[in-house]
PDB file of N, CA and C in Angstrom:
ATOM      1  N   UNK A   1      -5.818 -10.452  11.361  1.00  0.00           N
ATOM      2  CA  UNK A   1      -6.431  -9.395  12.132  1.00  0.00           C
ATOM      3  C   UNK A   1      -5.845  -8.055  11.709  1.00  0.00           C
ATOM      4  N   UNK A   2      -6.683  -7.095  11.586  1.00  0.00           N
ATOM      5  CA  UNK A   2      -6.284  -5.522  10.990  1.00  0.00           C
ATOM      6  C   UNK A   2      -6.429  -4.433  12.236  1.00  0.00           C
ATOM      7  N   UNK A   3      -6.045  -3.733  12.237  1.00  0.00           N
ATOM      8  CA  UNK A   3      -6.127  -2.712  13.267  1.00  0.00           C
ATOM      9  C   UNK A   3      -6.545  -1.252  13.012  1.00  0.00           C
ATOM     10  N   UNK A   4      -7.739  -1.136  13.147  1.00  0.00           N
ATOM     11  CA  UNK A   4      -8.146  -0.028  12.680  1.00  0.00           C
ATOM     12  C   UNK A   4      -8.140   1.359  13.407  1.00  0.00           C
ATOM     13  N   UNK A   5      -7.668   2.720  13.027  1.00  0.00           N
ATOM     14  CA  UNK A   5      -8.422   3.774  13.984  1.00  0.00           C
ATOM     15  C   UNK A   5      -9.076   4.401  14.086  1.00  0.00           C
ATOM     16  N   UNK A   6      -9.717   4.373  15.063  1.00  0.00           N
ATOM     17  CA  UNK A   6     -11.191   4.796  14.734  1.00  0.00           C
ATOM     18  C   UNK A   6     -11.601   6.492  15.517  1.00  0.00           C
ATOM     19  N   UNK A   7     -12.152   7.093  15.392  1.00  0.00           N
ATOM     20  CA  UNK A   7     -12.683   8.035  15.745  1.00  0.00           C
ATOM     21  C   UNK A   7     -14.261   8.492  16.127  1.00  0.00           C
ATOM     22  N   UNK A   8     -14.377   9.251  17.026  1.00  0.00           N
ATOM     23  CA  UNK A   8     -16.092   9.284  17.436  1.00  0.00           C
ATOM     24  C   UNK A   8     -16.278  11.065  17.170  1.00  0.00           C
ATOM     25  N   UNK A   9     -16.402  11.648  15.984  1.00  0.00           N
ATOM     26  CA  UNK A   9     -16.476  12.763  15.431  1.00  0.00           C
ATOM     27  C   UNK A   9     -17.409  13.878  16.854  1.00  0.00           C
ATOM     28  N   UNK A  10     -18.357  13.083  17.528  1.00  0.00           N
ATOM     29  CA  UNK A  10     -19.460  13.954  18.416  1.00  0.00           C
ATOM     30  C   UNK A  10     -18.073  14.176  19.754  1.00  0.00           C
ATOM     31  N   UNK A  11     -17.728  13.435  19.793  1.00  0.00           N
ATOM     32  CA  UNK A  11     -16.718  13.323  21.629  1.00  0.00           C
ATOM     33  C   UNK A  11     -15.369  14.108  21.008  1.00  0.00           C
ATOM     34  N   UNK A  12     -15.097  13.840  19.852  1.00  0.00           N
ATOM     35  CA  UNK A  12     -13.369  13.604  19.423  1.00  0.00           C
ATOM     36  C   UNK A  12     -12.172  12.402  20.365  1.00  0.00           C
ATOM     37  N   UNK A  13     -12.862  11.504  20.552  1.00  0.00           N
ATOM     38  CA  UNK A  13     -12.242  10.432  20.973  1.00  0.00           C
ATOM     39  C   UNK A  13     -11.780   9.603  20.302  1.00  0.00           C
ATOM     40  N   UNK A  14     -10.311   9.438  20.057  1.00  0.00           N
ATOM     41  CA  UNK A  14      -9.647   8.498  19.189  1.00  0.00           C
ATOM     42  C   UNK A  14      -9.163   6.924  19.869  1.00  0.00           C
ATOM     43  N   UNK A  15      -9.344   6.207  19.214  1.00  0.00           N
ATOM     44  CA  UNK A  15      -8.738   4.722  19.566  1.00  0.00           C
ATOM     45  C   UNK A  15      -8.674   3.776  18.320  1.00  0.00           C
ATOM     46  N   UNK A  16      -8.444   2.757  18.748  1.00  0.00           N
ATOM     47  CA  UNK A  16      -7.664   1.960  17.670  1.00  0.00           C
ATOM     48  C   UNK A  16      -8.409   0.248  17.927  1.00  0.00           C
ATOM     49  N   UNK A  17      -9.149  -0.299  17.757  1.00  0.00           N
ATOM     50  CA  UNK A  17      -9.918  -1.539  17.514  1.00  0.00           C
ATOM     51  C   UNK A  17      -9.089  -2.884  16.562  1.00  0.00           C
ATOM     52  N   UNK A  18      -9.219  -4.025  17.302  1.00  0.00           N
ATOM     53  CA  UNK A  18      -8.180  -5.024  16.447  1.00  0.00           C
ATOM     54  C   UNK A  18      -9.323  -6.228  16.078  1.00  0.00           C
ATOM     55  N   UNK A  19     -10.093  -6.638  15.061  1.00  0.00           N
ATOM     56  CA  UNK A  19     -10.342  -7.715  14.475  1.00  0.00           C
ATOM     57  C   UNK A  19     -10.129  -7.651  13.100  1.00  0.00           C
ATOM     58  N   UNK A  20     -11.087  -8.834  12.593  1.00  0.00           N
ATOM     59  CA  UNK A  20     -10.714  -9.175  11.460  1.00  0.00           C
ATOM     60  C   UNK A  20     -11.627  -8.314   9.917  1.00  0.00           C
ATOM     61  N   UNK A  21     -11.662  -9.088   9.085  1.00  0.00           N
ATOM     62  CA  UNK A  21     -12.280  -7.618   7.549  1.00  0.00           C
ATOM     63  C   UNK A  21     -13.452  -7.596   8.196  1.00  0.00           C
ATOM     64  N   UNK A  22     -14.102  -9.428   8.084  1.00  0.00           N
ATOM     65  CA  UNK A  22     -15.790  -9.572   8.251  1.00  0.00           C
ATOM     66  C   UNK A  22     -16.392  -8.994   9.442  1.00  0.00           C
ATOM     67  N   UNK A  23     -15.822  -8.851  10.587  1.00  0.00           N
ATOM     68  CA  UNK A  23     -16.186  -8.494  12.108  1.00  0.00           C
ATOM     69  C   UNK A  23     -15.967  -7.076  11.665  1.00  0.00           C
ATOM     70  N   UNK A  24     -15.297  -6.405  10.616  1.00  0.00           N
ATOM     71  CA  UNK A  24     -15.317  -4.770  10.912  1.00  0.00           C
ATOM     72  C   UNK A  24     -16.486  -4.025  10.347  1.00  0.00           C
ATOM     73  N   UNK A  25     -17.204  -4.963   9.123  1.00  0.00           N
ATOM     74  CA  UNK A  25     -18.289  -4.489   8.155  1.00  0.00           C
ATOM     75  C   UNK A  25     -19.389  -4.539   9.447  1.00  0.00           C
ATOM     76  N   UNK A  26     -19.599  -5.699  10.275  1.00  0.00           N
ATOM     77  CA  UNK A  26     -20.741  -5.560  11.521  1.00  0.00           C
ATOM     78  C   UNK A  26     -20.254  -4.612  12.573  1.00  0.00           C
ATOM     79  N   UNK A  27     -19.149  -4.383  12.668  1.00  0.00           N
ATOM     80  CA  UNK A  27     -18.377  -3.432  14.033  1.00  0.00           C
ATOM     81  C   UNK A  27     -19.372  -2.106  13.813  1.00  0.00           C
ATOM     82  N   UNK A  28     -19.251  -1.964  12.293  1.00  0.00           N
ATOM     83  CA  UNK A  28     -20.119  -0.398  11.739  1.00  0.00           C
ATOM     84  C   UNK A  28     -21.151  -0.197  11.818  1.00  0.00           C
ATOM     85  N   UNK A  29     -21.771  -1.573  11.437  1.00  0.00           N
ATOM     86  CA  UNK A  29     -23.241  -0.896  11.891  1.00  0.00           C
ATOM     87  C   UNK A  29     -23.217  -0.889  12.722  1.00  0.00           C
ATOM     88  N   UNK A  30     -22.969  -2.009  13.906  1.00  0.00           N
ATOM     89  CA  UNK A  30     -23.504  -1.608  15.396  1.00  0.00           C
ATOM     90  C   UNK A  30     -22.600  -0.536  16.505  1.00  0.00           C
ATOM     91  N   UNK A  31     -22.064   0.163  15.566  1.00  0.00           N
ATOM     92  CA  UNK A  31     -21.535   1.135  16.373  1.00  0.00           C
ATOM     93  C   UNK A  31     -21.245   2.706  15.099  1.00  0.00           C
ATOM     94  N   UNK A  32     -22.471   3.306  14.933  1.00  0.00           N
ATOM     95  CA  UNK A  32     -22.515   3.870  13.610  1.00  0.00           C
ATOM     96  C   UNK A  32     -22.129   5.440  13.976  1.00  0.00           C
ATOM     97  N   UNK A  33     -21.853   5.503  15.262  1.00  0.00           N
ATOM     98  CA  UNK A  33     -21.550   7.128  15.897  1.00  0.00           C
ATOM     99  C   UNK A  33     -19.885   7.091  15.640  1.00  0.00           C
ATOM    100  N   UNK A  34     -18.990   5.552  15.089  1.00  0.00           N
ATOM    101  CA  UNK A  34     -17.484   5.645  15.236  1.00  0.00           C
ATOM    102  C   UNK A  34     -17.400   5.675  13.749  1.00  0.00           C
ATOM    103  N   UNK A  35     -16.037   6.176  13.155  1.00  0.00           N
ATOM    104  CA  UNK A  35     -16.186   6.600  11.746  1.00  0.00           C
ATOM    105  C   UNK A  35     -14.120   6.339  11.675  1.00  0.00           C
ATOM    106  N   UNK A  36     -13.810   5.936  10.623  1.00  0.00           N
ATOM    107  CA  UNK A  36     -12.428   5.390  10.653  1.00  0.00           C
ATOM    108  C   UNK A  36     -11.528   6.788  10.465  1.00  0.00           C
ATOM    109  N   UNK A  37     -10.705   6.689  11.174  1.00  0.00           N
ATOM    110  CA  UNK A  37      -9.720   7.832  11.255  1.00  0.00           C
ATOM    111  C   UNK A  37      -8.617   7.835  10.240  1.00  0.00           C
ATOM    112  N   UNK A  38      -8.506   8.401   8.953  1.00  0.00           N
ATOM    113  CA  UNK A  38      -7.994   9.018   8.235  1.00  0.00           C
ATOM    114  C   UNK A  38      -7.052  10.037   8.510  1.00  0.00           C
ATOM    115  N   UNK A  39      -6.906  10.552   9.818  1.00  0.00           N
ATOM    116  CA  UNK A  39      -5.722  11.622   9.890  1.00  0.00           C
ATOM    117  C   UNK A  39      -4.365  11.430   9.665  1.00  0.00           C
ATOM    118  N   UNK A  40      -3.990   9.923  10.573  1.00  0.00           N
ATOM    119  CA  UNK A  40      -2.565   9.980  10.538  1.00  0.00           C
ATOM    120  C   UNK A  40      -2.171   8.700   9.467  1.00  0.00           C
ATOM    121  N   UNK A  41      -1.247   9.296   8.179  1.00  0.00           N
ATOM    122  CA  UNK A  41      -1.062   8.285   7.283  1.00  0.00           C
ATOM    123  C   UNK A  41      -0.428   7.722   7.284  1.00  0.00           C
ATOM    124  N   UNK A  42       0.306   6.899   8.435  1.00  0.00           N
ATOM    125  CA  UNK A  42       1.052   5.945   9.100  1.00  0.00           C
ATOM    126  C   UNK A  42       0.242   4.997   9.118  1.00  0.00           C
ATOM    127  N   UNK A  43      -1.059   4.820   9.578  1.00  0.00           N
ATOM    128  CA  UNK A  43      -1.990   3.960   9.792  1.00  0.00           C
ATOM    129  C   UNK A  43      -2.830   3.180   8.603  1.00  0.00           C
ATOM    130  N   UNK A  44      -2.737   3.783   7.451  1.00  0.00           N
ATOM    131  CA  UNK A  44      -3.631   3.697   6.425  1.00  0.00           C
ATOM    132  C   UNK A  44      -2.928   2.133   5.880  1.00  0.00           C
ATOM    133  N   UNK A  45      -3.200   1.667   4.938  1.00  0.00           N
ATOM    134  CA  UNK A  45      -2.730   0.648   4.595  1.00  0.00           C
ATOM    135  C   UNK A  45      -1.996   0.611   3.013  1.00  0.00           C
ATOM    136  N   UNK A  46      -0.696   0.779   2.909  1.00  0.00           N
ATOM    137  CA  UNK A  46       0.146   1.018   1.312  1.00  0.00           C
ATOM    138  C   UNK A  46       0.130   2.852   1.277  1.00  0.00           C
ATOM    139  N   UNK A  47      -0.221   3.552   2.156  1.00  0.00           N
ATOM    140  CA  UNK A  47       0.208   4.673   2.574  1.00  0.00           C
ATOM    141  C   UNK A  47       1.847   5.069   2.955  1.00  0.00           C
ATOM    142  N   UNK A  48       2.378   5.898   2.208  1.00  0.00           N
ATOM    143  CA  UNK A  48       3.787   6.050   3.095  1.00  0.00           C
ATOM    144  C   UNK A  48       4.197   4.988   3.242  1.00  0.00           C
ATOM    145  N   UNK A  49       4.324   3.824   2.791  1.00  0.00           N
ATOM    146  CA  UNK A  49       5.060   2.592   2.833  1.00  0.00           C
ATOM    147  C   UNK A  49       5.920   2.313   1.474  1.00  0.00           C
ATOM    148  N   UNK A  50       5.313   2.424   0.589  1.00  0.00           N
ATOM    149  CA  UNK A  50       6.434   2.625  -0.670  1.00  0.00           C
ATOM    150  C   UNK A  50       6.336   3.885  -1.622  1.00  0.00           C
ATOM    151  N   UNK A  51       7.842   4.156  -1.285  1.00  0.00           N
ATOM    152  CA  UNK A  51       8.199   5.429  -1.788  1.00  0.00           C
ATOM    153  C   UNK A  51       9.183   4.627  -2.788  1.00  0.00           C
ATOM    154  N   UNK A  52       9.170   5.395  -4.054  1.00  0.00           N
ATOM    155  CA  UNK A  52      10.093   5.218  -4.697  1.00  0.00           C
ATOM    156  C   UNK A  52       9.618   4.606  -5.848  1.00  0.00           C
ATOM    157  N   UNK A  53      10.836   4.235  -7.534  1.00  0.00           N
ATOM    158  CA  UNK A  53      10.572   3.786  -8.151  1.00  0.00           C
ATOM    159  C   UNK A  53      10.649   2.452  -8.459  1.00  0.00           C
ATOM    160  N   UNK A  54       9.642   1.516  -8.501  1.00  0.00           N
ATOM    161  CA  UNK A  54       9.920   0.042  -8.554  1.00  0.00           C
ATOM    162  C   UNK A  54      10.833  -0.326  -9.241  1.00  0.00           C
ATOM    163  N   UNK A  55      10.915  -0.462 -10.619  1.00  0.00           N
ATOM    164  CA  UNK A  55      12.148  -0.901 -10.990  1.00  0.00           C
ATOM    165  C   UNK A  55      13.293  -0.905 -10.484  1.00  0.00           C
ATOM    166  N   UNK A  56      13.686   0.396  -9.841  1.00  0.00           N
ATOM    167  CA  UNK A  56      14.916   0.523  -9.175  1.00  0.00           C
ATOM    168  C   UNK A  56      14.614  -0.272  -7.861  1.00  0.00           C
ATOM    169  N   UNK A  57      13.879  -0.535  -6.967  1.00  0.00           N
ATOM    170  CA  UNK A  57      13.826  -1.672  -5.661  1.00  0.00           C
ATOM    171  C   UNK A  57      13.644  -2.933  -6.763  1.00  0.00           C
ATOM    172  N   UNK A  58      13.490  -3.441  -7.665  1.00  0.00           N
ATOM    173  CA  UNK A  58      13.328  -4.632  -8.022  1.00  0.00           C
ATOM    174  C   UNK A  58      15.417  -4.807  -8.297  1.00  0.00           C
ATOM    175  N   UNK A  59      15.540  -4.024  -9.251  1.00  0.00           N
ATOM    176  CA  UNK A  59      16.915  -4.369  -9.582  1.00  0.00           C
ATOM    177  C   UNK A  59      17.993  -4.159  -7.986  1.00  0.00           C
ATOM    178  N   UNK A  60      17.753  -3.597  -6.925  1.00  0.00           N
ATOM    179  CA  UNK A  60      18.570  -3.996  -6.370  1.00  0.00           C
ATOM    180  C   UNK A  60      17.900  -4.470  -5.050  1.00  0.00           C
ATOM    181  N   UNK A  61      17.058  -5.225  -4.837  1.00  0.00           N
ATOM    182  CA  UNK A  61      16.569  -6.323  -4.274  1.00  0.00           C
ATOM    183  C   UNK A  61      16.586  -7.183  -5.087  1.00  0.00           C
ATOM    184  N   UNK A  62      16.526  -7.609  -5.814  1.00  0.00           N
ATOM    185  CA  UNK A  62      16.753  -9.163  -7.123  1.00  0.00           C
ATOM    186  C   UNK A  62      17.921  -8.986  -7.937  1.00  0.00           C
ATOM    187  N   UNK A  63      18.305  -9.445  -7.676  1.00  0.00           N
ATOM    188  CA  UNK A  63      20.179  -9.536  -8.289  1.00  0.00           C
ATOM    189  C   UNK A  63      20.318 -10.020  -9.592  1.00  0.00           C
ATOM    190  N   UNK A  64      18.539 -10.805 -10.183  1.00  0.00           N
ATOM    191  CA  UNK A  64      18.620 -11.463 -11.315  1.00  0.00           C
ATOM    192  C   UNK A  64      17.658 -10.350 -12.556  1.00  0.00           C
ATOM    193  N   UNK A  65      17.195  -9.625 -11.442  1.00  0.00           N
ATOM    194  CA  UNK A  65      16.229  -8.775 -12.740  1.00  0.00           C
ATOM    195  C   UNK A  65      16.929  -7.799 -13.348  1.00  0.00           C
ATOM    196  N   UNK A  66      18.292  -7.697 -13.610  1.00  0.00           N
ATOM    197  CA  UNK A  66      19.176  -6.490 -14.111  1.00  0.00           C
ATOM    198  C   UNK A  66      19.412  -7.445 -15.394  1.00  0.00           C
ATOM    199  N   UNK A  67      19.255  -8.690 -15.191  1.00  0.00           N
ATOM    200  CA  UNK A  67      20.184  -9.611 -16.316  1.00  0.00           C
ATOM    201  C   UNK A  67      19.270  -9.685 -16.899  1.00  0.00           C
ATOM    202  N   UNK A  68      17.640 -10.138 -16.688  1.00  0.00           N
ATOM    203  CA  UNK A  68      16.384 -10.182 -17.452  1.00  0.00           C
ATOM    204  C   UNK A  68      16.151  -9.444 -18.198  1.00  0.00           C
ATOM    205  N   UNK A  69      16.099  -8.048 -17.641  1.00  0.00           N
ATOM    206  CA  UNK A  69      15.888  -6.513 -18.556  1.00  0.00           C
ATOM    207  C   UNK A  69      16.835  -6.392 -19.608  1.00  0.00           C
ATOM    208  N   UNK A  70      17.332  -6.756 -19.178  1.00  0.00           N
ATOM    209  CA  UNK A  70      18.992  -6.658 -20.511  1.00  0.00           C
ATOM    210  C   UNK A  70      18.541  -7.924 -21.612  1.00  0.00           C
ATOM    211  N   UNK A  71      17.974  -8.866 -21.344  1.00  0.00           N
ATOM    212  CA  UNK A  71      17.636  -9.950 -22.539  1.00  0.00           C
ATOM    213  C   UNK A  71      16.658  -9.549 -22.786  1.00  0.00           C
ATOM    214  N   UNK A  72      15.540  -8.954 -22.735  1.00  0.00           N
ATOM    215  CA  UNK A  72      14.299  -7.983 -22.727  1.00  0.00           C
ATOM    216  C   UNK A  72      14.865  -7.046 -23.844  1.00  0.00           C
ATOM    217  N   UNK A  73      15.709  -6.604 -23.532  1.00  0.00           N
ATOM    218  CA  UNK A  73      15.777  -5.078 -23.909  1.00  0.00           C
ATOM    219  C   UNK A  73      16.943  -5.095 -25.170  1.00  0.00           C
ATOM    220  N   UNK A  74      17.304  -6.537 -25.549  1.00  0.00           N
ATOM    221  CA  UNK A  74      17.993  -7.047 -26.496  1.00  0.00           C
ATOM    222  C   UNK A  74      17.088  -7.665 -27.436  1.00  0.00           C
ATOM    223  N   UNK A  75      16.005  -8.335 -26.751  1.00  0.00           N
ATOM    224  CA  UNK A  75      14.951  -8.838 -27.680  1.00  0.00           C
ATOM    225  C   UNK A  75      14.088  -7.735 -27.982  1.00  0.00           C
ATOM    226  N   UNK A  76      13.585  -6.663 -27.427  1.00  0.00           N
ATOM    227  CA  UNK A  76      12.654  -5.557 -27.790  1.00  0.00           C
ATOM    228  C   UNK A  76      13.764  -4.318 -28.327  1.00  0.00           C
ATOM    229  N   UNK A  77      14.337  -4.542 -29.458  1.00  0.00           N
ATOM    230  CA  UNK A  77      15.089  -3.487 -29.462  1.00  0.00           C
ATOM    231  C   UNK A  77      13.949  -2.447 -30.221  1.00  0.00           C
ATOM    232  N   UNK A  78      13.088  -2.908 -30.738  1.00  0.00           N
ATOM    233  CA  UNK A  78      11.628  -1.741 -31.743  1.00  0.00           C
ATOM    234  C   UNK A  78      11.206  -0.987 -30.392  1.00  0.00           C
ATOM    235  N   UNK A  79      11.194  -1.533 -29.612  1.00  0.00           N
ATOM    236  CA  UNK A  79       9.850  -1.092 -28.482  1.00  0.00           C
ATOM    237  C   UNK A  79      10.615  -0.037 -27.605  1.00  0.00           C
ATOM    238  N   UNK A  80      10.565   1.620 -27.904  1.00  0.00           N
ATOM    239  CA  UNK A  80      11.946   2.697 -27.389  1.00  0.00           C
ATOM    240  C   UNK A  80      11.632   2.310 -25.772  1.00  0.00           C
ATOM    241  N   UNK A  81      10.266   2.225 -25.333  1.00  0.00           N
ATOM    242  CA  UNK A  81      10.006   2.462 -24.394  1.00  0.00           C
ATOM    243  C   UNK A  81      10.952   1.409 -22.877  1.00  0.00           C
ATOM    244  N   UNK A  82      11.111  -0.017 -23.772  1.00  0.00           N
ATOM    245  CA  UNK A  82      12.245  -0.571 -22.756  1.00  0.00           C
ATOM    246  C   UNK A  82      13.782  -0.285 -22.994  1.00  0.00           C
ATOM    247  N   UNK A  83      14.024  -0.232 -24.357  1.00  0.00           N
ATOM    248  CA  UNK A  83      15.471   0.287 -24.565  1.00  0.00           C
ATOM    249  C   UNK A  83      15.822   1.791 -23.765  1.00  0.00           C
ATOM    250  N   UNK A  84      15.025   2.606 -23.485  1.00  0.00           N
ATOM    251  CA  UNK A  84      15.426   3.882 -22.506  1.00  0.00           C
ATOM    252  C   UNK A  84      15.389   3.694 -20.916  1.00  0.00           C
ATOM    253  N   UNK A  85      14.186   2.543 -20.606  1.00  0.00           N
ATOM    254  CA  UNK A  85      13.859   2.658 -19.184  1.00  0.00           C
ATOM    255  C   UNK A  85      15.631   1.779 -18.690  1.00  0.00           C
ATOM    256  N   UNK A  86      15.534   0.635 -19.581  1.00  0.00           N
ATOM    257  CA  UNK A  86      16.818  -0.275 -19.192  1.00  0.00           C
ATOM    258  C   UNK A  86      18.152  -0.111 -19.692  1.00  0.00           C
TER     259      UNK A  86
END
């Protein structure tokens, strides 16, 4: 179940509706005056949730991908592009 927020652009009435993907594609048509609320990007989905550079959350959330990159980056010694990142 997803939680959507929704907005009614004619009233400016905001709320927030909870089913599932398939029930939201029919939610729309039969309710075509509500339109999904985009304001606050807390709500959005992979919005403001990851900040940052992956590699660096992979190497220190996985304790084993520092040792990988390094046999990577021993076997690709032609390829500059992993010998600089690692």
């Amino acid at each position: 179940m997803a939680t959507y927020p929704i907005i009614n652009p004619k009233t400016g009435e905001q709320k927030e509706v909870m089913m599932s993907v398939h029930d939201w594609d029919k939610w729309k048509q039969d309710n075509p005056d509500w339109t999904r609320d985009y304001s606050d990007p807390s709500s959005l989905p992979g919005m403001g949730v990851e900040v940052g550079d992956w590699r660096q959350k992979l190497m220190s959330s996985k304790p084993g991908w520092k040792e990988v990159m390094n046999k990577v980056k021993r076997a690709g010694h032609r390829n500059p592009s992993i010998t600089q990142q690692y």
